[in-house]
Protein backbone atom coordinates (compact mmCIF):
# COMPACT_ATOMS: atom_id res chain seq x y z
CA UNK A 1 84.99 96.04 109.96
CA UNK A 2 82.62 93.47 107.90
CA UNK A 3 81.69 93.05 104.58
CA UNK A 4 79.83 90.51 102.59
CA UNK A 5 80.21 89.78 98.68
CA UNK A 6 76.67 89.55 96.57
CA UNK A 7 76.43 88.20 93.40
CA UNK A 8 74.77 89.94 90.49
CA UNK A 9 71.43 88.20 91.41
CA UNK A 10 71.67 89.18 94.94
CA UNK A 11 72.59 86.15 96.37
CA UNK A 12 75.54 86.43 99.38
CA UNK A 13 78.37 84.68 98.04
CA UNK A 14 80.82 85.48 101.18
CA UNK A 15 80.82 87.69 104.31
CA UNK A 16 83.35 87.80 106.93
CA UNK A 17 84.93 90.45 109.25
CA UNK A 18 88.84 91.87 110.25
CA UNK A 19 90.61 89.08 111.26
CA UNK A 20 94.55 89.92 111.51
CA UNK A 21 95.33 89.54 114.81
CA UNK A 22 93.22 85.91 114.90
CA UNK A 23 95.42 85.32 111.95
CA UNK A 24 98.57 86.71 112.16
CA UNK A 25 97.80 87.41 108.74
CA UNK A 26 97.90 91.21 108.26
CA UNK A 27 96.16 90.36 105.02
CA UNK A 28 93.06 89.23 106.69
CA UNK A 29 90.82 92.47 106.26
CA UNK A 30 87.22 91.54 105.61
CA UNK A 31 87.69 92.70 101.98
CA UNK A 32 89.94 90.17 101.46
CA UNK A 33 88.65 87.73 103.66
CA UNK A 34 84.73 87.80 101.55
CA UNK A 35 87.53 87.72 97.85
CA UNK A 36 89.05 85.06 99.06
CA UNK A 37 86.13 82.57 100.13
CA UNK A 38 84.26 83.74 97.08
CA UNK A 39 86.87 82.87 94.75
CA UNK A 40 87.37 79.54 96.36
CA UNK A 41 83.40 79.13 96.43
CA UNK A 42 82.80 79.64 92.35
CA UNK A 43 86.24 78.19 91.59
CA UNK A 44 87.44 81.25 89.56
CA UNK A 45 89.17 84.38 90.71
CA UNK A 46 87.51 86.57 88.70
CA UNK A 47 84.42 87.84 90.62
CA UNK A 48 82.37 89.36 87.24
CA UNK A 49 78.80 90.61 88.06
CA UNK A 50 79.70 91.11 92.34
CA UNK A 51 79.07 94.09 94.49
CA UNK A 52 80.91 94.10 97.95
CA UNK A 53 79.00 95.66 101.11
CA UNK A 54 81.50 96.91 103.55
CA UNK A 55 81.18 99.00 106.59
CA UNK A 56 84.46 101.21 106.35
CA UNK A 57 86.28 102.68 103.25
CA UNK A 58 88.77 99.87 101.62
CA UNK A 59 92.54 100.48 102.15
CA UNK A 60 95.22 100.64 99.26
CA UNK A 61 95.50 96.58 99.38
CA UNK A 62 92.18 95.70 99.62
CA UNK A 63 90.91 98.50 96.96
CA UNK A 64 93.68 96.98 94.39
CA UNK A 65 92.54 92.68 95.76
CA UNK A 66 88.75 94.57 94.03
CA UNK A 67 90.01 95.82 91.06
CA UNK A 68 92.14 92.53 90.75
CA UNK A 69 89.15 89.97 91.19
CA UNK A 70 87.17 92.45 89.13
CA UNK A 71 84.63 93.13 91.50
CA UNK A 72 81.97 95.17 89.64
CA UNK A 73 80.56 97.36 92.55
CA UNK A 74 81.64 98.88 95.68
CA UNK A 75 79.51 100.02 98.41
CA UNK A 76 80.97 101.22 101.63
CA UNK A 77 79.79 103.15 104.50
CA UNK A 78 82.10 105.18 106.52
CA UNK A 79 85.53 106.90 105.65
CA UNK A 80 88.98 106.31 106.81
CA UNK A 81 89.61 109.41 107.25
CA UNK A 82 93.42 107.86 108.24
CA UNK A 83 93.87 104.45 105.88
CA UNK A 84 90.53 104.98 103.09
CA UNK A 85 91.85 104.51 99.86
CA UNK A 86 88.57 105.46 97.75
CA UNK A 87 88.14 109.00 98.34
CA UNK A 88 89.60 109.90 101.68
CA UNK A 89 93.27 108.93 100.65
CA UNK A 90 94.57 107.69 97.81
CA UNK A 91 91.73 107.48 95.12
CA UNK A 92 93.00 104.13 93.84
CA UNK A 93 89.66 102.70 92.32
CA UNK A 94 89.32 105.99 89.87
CA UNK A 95 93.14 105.84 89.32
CA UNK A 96 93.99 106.32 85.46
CA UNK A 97 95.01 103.77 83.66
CA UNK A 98 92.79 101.65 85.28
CA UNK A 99 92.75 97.75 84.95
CA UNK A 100 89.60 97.51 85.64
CA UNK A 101 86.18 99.69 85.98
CA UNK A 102 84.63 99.32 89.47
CA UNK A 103 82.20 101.59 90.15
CA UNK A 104 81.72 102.80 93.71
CA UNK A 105 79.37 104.93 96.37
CA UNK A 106 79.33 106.04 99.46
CA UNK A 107 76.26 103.84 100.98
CA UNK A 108 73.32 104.72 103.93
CA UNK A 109 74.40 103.87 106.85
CA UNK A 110 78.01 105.91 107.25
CA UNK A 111 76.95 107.80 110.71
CA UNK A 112 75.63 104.37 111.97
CA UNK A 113 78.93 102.90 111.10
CA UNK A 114 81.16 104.99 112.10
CA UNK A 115 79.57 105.50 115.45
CA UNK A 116 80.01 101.29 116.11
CA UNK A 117 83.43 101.81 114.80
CA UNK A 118 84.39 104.71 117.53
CA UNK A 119 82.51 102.44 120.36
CA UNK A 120 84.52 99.04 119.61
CA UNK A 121 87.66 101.25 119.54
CA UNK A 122 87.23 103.37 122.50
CA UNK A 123 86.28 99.65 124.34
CA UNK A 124 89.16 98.28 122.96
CA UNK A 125 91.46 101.28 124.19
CA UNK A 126 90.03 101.19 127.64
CA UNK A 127 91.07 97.25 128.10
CA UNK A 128 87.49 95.98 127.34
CA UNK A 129 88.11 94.02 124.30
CA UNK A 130 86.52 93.45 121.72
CA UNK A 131 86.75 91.61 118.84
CA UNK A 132 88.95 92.36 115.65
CA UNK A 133 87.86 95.29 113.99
């Protein structure tokens, strides 16, 4: 899974990829990850004016770090049928009361993904490796 973090002007502010096992940090998701640097980057935590690319549908945890650095877009690619917490889940970002507006699509590119996503897991099941997902 990867995901970058563009400010309002379009400029890539953070991008960065599943890194738990690398880790041991069960934290690490990309989400996170991009939040994270970002934050650290423009010295506030508060991420006003960003939209955050991301290949797979957010989990509970990293949908709730968006809402919490007050991301102000989200565009991701393919469900999680299993862990998405947008739509295929939980519905945490449209969640009443909300903390925080993020708006949110479903972007081009969702068969793409999820076909590179069924690859790297199907190598990783057969012994082949792969990097973190």
């Amino acid at each position: 899974v990867g995901a970058v973090l563009l400010s309002a002007s379009g400029a890539l502010l953070a991008r960065a990829h599943n890194r738990p096992i690398a880790m041991q940090d069960p934290c690490a998701h990309a989400e996170i990850l991009v939040l994270r640097e970002a934050a650290r980057a423009l010295g506030n935590y508060r991420l006003l004016g960003t939209t955050l690319y991301v290949t797979l549908e957010p989990c509970a945890m990293c949908a709730g770090a968006m809402l919490q650095a007050r991301v102000a877009q989200l565009v991701f690619a393919a469900r999680d049928p299993k862990g998405g917490a947008v739509v295929s889940r939980l519905g945490v970002l449209d969640a009443e009361p909300r903390l925080h507006r993020l708006r949110w699509r479903e972007g081009p590119g969702a068969r793409e993904s999820q076909a590179l996503l069924q690859d790297f897991f199907r190598a990783r099941r057969a012994g082949k490796g792969g990097r973190e997902a």
